[in-house]
N, C-alpha and C. Protein backbone atom coordinates (compact mmCIF):
# COMPACT_ATOMS: atom_id res chain seq x y z
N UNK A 1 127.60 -66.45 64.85
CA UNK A 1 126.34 -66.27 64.15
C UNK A 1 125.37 -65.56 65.09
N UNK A 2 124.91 -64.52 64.54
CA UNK A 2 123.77 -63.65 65.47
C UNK A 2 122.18 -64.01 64.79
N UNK A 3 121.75 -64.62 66.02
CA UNK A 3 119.75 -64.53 65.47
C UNK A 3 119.44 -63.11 65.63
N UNK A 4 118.53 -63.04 64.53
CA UNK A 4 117.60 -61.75 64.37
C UNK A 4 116.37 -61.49 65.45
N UNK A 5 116.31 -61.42 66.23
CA UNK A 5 114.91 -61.62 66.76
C UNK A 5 113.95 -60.00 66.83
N UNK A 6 113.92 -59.09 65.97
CA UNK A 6 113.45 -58.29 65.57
C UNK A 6 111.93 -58.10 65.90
N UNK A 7 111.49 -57.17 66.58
CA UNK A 7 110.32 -57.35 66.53
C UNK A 7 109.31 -58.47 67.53
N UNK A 8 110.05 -59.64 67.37
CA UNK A 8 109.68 -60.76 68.74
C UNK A 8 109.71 -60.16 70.05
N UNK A 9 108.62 -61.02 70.75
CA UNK A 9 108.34 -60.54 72.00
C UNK A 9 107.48 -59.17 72.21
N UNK A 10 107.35 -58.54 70.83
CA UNK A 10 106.34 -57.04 70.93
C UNK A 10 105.26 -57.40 71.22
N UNK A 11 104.78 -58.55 71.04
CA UNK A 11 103.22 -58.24 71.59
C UNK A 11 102.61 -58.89 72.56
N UNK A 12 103.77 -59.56 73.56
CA UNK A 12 103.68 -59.90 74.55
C UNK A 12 104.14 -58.66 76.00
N UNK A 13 105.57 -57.92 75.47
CA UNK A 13 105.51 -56.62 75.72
C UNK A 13 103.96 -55.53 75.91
N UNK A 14 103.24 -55.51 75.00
CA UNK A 14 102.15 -54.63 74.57
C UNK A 14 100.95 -55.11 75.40
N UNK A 15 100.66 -56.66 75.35
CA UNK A 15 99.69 -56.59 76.17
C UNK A 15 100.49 -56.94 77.63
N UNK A 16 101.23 -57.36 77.85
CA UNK A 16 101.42 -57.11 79.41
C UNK A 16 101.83 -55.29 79.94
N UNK A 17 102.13 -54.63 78.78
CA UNK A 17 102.17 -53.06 79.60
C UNK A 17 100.66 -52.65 79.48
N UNK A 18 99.65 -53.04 78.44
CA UNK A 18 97.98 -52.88 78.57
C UNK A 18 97.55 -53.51 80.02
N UNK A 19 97.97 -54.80 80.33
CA UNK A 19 97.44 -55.03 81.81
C UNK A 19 97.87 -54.13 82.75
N UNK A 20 99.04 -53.39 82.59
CA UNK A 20 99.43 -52.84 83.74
C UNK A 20 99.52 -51.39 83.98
N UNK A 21 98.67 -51.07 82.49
CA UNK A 21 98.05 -49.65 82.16
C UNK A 21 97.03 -48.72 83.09
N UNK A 22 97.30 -47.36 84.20
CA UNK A 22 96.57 -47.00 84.62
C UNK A 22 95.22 -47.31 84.67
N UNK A 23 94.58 -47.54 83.03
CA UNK A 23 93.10 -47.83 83.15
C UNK A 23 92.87 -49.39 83.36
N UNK A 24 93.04 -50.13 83.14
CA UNK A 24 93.31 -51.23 83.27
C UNK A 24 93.38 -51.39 84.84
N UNK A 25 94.07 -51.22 85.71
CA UNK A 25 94.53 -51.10 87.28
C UNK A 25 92.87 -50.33 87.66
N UNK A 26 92.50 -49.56 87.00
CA UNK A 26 91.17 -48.83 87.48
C UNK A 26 89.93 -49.95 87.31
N UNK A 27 90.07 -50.60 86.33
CA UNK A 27 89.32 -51.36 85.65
C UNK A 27 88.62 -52.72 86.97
N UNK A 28 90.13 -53.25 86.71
CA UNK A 28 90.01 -54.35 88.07
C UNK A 28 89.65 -53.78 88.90
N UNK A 29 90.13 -52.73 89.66
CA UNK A 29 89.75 -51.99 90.72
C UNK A 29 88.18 -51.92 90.80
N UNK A 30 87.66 -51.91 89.72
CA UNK A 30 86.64 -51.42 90.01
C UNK A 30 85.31 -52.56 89.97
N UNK A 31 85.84 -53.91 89.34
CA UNK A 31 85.27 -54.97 89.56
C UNK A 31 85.72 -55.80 90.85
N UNK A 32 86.51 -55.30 91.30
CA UNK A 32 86.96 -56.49 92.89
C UNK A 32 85.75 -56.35 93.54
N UNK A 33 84.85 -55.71 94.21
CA UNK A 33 84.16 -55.67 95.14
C UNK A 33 83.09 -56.75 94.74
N UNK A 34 82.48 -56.72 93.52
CA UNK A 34 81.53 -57.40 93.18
C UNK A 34 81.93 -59.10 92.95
N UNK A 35 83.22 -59.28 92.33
CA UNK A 35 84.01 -60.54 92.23
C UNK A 35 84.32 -61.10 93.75
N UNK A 36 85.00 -60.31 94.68
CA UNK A 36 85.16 -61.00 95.87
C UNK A 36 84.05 -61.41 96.44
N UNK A 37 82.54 -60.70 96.16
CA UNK A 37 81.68 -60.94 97.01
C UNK A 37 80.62 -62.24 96.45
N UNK A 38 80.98 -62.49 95.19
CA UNK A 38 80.48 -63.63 94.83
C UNK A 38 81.65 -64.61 95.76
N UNK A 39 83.41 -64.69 94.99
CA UNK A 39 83.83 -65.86 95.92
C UNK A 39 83.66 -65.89 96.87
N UNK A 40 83.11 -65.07 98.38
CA UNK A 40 82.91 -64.99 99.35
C UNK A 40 81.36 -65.69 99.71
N UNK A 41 80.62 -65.56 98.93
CA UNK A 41 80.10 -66.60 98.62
C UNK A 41 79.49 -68.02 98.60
N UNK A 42 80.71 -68.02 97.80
CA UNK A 42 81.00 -69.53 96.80
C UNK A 42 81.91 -70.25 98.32
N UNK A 43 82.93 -69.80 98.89
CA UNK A 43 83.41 -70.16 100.15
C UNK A 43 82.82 -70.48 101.24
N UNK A 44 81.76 -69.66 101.66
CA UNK A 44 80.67 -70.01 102.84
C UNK A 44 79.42 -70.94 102.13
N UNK A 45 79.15 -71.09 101.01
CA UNK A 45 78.30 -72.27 100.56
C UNK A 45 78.38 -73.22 100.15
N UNK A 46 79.67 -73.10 99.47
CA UNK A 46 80.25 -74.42 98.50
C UNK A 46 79.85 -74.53 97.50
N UNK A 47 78.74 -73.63 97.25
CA UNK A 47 78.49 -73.73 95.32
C UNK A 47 79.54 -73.13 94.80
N UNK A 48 79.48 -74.19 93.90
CA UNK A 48 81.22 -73.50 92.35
C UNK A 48 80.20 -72.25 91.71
N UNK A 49 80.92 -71.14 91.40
CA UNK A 49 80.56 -70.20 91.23
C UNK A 49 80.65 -70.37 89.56
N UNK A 50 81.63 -71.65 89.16
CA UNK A 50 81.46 -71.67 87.49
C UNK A 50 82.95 -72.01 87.32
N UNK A 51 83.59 -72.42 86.29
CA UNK A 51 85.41 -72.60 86.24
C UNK A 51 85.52 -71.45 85.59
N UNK A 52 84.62 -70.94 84.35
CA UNK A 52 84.62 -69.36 83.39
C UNK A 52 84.97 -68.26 84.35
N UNK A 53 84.04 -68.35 85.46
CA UNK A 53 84.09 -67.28 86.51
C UNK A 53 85.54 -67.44 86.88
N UNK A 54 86.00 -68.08 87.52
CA UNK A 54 87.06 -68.48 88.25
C UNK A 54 88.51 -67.88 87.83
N UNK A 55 88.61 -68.08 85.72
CA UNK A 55 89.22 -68.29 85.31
C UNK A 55 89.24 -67.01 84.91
N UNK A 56 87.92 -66.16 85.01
CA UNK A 56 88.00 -64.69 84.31
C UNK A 56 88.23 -63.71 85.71
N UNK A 57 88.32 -64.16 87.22
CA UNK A 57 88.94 -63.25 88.38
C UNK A 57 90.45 -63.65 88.41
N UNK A 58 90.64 -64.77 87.76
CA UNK A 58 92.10 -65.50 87.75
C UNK A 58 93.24 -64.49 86.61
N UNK A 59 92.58 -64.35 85.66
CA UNK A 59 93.69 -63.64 84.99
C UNK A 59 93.45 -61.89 84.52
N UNK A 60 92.22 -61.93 85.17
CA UNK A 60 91.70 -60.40 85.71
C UNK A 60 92.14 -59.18 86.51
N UNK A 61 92.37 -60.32 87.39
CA UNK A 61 93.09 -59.66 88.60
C UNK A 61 94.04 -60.50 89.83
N UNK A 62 94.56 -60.16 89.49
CA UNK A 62 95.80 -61.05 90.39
C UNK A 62 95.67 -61.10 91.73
N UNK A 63 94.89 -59.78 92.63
CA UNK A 63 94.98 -59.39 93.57
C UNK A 63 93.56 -60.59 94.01
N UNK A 64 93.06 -61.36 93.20
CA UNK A 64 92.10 -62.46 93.26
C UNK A 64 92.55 -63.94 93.48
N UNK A 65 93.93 -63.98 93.05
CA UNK A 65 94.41 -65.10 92.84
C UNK A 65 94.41 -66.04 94.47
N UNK A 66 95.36 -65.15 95.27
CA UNK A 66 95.09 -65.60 96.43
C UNK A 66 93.71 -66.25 97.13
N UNK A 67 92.85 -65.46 96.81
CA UNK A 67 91.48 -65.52 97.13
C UNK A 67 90.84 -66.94 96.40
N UNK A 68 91.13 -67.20 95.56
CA UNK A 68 90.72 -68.31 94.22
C UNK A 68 91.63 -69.60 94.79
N UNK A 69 93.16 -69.44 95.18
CA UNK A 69 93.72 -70.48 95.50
C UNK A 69 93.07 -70.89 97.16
N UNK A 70 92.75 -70.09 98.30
CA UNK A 70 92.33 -70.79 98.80
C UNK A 70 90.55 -71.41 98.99
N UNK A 71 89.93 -71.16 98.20
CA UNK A 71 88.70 -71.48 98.11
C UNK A 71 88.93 -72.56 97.04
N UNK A 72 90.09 -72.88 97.06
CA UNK A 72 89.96 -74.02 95.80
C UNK A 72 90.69 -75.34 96.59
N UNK A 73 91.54 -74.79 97.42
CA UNK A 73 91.66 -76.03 98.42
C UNK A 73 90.85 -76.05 99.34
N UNK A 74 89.95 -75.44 99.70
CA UNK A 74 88.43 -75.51 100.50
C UNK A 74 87.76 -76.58 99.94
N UNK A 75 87.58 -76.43 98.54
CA UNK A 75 86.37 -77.44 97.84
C UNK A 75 87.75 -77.73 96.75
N UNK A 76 87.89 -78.82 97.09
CA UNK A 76 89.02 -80.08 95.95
C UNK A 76 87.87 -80.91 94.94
N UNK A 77 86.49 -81.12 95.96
CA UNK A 77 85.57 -81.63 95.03
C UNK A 77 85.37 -81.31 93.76
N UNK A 78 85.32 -80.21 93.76
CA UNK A 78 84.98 -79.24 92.42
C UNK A 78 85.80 -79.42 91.01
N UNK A 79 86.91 -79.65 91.52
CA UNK A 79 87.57 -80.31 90.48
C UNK A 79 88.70 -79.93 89.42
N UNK A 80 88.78 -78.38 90.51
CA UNK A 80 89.63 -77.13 89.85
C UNK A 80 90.46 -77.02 90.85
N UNK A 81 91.88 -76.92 90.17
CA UNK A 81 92.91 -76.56 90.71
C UNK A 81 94.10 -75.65 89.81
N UNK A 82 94.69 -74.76 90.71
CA UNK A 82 95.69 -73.99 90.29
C UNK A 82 97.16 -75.08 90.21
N UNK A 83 97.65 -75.08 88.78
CA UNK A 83 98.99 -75.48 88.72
C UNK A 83 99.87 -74.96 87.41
N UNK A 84 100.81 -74.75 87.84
CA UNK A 84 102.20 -73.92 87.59
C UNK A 84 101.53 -72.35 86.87
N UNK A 85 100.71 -71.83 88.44
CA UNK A 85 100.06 -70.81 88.08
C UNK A 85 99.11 -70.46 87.11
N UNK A 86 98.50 -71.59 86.84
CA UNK A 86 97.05 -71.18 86.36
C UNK A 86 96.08 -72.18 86.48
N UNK A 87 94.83 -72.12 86.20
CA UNK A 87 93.86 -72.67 86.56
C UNK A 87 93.70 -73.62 85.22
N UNK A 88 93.23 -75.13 85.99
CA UNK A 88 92.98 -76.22 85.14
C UNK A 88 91.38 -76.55 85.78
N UNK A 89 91.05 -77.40 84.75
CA UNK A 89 89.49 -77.95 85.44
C UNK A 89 89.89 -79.47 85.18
């Protein structure tokens, strides 16, 4: 017996080749400076910069993630943590 799976998986295909779309790559690119320099920040003060914030450099830009995981074991207070790769509050 053969499943049909026709069509499934297209629009998970579609938006993960949109994230990884020249403009898209420009896009992030072009918000990192201003995003790192808030978590940079949020790291030397300890104010939470927001979980929204967090969660919108989190699946924004990947090249953030690193940056987000360790300022999040910096401040455990806060109450946000990354698990099985993504952010919970």
């Amino acid at each position: 017996m053969k499943a049909d799976h026709k069509g499934e998986g297209s629009a998970v295909s579609t938006l993960n080749s949109e994230k990884w779309s020249h403009e898209a790559i420009v896009a992030r690119s072009n918000m990192r400076p201003e995003r790192m320099q808030k978590l940079k920040v949020a790291a030397n003060s300890g104010q939470n910069p927001g979980f929204d914030f967090l969660q919108q450099c989190w699946n924004g830009d990947p090249a953030l993630q690193i940056v987000i995981k360790k300022v999040l074991v910096k401040f455990p207070q806060w109450g946000i943590a990354c698990v099985d790769g993504a952010l919970v509050d």
